[in-house]
N, C-alpha and C. Protein backbone atom coordinates (compact mmCIF):
# COMPACT_ATOMS: atom_id res chain seq x y z
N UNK A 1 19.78 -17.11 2.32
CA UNK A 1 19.56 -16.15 3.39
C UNK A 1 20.89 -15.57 3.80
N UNK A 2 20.97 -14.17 4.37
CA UNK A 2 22.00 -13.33 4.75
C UNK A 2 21.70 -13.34 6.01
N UNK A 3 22.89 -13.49 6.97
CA UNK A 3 23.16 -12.99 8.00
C UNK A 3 23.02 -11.77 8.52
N UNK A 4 22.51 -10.56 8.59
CA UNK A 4 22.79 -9.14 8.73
C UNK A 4 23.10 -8.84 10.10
N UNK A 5 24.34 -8.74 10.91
CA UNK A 5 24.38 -8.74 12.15
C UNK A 5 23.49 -7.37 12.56
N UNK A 6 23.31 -7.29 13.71
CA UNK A 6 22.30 -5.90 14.42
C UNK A 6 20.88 -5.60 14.00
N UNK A 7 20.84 -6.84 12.66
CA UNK A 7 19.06 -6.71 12.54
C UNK A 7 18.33 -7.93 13.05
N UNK A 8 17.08 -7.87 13.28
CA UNK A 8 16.35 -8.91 13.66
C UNK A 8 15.45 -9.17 12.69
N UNK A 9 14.55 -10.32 12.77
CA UNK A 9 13.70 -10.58 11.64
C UNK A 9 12.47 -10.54 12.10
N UNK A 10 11.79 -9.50 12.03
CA UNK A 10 9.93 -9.83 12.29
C UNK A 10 9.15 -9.95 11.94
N UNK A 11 8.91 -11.92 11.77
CA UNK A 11 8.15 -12.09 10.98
C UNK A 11 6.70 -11.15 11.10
N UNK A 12 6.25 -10.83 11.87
CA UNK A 12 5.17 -9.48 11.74
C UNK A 12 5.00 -8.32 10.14
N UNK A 13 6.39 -8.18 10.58
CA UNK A 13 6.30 -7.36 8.95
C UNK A 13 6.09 -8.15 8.12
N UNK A 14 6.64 -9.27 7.91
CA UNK A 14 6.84 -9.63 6.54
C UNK A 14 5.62 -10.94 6.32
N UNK A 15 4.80 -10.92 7.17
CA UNK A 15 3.19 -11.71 7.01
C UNK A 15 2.15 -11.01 7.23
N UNK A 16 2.26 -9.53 8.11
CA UNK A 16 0.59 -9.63 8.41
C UNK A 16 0.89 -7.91 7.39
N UNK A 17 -0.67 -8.03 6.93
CA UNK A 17 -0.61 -7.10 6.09
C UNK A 17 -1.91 -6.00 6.61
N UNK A 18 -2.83 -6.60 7.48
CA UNK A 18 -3.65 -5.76 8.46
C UNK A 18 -3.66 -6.03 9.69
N UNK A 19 -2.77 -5.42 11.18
CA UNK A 19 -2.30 -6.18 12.55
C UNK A 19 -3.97 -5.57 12.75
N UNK A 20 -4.84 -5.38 12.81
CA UNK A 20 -5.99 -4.91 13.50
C UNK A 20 -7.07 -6.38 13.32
N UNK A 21 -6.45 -6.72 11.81
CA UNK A 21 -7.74 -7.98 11.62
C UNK A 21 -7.18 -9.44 11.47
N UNK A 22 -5.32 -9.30 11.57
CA UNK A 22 -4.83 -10.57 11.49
C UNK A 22 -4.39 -11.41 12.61
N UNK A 23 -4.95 -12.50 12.55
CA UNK A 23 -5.19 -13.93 13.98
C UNK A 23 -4.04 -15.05 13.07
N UNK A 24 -3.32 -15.61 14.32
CA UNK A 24 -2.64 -16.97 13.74
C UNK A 24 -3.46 -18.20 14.49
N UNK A 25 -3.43 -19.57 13.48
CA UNK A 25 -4.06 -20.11 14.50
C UNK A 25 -3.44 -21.84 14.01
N UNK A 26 -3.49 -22.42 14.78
CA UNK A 26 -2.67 -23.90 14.77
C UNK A 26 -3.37 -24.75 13.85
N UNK A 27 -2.54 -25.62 12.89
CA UNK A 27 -3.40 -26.30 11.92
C UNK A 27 -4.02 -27.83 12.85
N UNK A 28 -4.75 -28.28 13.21
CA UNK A 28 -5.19 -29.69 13.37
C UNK A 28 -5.64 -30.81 12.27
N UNK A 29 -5.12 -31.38 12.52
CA UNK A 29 -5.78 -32.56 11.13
C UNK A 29 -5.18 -32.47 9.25
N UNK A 30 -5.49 -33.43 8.48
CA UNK A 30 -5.02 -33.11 7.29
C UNK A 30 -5.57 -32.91 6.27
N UNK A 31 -6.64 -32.67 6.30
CA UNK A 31 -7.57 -32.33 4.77
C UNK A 31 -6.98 -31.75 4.36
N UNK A 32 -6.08 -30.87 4.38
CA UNK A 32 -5.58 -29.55 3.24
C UNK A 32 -4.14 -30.13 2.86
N UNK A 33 -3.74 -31.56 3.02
CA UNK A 33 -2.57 -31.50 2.90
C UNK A 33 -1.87 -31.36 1.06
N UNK A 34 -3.37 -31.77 0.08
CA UNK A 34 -2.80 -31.47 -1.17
C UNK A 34 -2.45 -29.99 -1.10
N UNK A 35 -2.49 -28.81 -0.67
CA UNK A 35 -2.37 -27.62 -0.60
C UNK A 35 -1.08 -27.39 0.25
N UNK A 36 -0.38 -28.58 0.91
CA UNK A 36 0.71 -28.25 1.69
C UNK A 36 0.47 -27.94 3.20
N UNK A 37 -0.91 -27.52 3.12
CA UNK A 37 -1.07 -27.31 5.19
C UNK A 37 -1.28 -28.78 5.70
N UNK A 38 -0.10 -28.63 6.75
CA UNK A 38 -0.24 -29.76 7.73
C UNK A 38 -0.49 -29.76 9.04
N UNK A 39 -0.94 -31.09 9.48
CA UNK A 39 -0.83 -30.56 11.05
C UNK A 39 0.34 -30.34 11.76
N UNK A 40 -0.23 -29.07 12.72
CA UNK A 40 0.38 -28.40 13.44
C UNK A 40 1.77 -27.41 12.45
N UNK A 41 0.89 -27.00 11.21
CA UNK A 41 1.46 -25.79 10.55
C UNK A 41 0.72 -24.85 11.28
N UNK A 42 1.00 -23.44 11.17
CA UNK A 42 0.50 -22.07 11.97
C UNK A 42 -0.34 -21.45 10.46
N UNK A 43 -1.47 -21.28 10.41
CA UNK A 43 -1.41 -20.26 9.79
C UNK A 43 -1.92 -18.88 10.23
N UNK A 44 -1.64 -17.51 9.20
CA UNK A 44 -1.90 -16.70 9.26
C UNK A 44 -2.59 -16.33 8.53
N UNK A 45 -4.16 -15.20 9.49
CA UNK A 45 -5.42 -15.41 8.78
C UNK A 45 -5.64 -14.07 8.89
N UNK A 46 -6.16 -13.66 7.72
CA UNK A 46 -6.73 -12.01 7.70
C UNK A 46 -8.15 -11.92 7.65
N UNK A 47 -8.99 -11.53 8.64
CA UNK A 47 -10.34 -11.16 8.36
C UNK A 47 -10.40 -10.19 7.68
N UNK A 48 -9.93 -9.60 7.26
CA UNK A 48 -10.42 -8.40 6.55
C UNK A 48 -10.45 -8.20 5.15
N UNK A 49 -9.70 -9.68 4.61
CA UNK A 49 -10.18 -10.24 3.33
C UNK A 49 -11.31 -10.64 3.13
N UNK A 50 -11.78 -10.41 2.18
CA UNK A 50 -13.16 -10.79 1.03
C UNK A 50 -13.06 -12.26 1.03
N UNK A 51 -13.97 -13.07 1.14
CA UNK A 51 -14.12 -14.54 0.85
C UNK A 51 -14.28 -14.25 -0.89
N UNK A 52 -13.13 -14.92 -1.59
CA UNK A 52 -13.17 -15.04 -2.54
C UNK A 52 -13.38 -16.75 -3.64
N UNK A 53 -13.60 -17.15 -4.86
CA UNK A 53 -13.73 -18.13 -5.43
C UNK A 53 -12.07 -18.47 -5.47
N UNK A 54 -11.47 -19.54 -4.69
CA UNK A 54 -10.43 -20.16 -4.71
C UNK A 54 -9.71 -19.88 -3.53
N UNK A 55 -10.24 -19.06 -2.74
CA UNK A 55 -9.47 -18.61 -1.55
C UNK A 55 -9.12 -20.16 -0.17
N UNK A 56 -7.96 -20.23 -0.03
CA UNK A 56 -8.29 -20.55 1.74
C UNK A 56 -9.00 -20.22 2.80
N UNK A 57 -10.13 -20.48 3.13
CA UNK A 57 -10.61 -19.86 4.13
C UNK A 57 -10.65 -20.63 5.75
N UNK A 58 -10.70 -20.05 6.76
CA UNK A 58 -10.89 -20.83 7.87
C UNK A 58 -12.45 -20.11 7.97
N UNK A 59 -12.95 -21.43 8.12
CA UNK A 59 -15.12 -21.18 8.33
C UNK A 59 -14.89 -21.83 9.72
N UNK A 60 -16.53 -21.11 10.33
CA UNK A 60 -17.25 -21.83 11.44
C UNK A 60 -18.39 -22.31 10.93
N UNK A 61 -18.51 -23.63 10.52
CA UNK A 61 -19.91 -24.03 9.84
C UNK A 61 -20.61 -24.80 11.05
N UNK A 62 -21.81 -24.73 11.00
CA UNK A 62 -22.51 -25.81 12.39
C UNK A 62 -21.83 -26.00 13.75
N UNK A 63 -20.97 -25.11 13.74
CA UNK A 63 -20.56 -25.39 15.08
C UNK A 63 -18.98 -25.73 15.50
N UNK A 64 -18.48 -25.98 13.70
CA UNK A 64 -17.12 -26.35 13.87
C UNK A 64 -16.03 -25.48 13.01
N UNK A 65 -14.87 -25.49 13.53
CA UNK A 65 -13.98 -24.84 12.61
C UNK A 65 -13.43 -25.53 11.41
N UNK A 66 -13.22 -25.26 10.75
CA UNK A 66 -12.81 -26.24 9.32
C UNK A 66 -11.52 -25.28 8.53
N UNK A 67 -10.80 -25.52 8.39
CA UNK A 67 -10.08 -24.89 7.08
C UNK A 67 -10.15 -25.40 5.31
N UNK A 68 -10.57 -24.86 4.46
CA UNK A 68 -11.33 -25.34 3.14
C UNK A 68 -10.97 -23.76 1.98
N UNK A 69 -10.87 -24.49 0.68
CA UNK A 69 -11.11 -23.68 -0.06
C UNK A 69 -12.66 -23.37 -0.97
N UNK A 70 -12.57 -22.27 -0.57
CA UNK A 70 -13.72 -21.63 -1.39
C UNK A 70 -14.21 -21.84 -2.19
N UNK A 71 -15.38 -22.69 -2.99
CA UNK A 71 -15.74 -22.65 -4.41
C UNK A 71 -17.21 -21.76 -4.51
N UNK A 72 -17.03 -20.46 -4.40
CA UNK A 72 -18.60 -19.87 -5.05
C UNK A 72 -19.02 -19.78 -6.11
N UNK A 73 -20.09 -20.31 -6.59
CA UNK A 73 -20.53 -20.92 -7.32
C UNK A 73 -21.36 -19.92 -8.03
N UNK A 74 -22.09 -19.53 -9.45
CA UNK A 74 -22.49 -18.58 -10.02
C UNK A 74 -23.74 -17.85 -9.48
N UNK A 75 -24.32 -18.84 -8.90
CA UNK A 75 -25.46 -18.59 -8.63
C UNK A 75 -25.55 -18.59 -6.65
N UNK A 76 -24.29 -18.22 -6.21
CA UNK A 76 -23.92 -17.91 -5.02
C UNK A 76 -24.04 -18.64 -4.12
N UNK A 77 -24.39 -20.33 -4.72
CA UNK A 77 -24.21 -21.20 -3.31
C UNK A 77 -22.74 -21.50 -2.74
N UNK A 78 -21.91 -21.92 -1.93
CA UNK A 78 -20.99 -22.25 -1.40
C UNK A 78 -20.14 -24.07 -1.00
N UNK A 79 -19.37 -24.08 -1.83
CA UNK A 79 -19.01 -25.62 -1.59
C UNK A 79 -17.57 -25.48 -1.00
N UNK A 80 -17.13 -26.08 -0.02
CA UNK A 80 -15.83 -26.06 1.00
C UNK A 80 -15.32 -27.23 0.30
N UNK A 81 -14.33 -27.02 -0.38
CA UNK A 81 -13.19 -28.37 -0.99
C UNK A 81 -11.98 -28.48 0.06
N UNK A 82 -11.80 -29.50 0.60
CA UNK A 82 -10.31 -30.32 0.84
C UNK A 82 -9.65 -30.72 0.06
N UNK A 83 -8.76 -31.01 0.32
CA UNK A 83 -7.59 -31.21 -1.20
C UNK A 83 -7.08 -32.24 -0.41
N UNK A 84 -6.97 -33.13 0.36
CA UNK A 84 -6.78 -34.76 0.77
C UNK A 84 -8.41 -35.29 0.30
N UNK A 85 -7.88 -36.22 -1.07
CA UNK A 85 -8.75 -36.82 -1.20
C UNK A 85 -9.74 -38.40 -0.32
N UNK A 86 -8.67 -37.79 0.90
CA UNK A 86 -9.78 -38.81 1.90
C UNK A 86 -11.18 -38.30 2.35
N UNK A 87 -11.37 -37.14 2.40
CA UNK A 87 -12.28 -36.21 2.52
C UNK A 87 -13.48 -35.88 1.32
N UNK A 88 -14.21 -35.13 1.90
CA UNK A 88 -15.42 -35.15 1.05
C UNK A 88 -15.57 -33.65 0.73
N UNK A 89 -16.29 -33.12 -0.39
CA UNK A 89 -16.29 -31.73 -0.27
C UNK A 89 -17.51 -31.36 0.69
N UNK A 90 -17.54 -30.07 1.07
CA UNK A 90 -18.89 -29.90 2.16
C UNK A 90 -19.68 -28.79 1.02
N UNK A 91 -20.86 -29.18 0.89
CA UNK A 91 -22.02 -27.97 -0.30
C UNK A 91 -22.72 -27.90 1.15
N UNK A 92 -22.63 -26.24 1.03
CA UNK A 92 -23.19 -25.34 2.26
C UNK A 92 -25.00 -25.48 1.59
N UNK A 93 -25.73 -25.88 2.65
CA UNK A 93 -27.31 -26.06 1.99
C UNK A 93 -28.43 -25.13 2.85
N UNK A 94 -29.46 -24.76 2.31
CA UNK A 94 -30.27 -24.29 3.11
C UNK A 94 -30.24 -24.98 5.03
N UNK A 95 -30.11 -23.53 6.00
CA UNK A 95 -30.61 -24.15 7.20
C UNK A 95 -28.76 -24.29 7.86
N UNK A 96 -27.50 -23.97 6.91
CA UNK A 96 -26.35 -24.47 7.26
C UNK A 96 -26.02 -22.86 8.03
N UNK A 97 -25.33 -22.98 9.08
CA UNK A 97 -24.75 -21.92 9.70
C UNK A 97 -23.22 -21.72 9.40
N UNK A 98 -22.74 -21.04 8.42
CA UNK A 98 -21.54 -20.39 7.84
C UNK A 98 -21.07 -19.65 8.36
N UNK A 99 -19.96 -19.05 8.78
CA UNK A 99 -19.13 -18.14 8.44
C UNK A 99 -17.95 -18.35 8.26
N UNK A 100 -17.14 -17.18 7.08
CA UNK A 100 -16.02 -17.21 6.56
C UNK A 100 -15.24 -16.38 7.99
N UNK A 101 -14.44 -17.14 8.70
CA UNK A 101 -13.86 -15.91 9.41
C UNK A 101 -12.38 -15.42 8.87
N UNK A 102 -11.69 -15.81 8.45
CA UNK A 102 -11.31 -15.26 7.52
C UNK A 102 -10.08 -15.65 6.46
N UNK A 103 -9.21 -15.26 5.48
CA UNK A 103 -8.60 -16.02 4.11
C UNK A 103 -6.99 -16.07 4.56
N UNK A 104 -6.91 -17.22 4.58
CA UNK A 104 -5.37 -17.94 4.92
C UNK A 104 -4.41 -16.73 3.94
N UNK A 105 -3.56 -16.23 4.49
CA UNK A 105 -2.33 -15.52 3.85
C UNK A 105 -1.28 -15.91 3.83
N UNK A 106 -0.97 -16.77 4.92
CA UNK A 106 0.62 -17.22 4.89
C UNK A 106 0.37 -18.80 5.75
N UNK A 107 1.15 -19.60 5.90
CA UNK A 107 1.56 -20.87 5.97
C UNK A 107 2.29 -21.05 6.55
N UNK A 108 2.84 -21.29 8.23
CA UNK A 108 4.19 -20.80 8.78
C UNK A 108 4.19 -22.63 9.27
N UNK A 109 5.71 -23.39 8.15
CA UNK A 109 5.66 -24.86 8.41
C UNK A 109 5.89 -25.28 9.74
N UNK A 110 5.85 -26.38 10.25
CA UNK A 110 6.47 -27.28 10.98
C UNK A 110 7.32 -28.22 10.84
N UNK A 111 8.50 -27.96 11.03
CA UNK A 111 9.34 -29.11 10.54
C UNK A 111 9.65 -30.00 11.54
């Protein structure tokens, strides 16, 4: 990293890529830690991304928030993987209340 005296750094520019649909929000807990998110990492979330097959997503399923990656499946059912294998994967089933709100873009650590 360079010093550049008289400039500042905002991280704004250089993470959010839509300010109309992008939310940061505090990591709790560690399921995602094979992926590197830990608790009380920040991430930054764009709704205005497409839920895609492999994506990060932060869901509201049944009532709760979860952060999980995406596995859609051919035939368009939905399975939420954690990557701490203390965890279980979640297969979204008839009767489950989903939503993708929206796909992790950036990762801001906690050291």
């Amino acid at each position: 990293a360079e010093d550049i005296p008289g400039t500042a750094l905002d991280i704004n520019r250089l993470v959010v890529k839509n300010p109309a649909s992008t939310f940061f929000a505090r990591v709790s807990g560690d399921s995602m830690e094979g992926d590197g998110i830990r608790d009380g990492d920040i991430l930054v979330i764009d709704k205005s991304e497409e839920p895609r097959d492999g994506a990060i997503a932060v869901c509201f399923i049944n009532g709760e928030f979860t952060v999980k990656r995406l596995s859609i499946h051919d035939d368009g059912s939905v399975t939420l993987l954690p990557s701490n294998p203390k965890y279980r994967a979640i297969t979204i089933r008839e009767g489950d209340d989903l939503t993708v709100w929206g796909i992790v873009r950036y990762v801001i650590k906690k050291v």
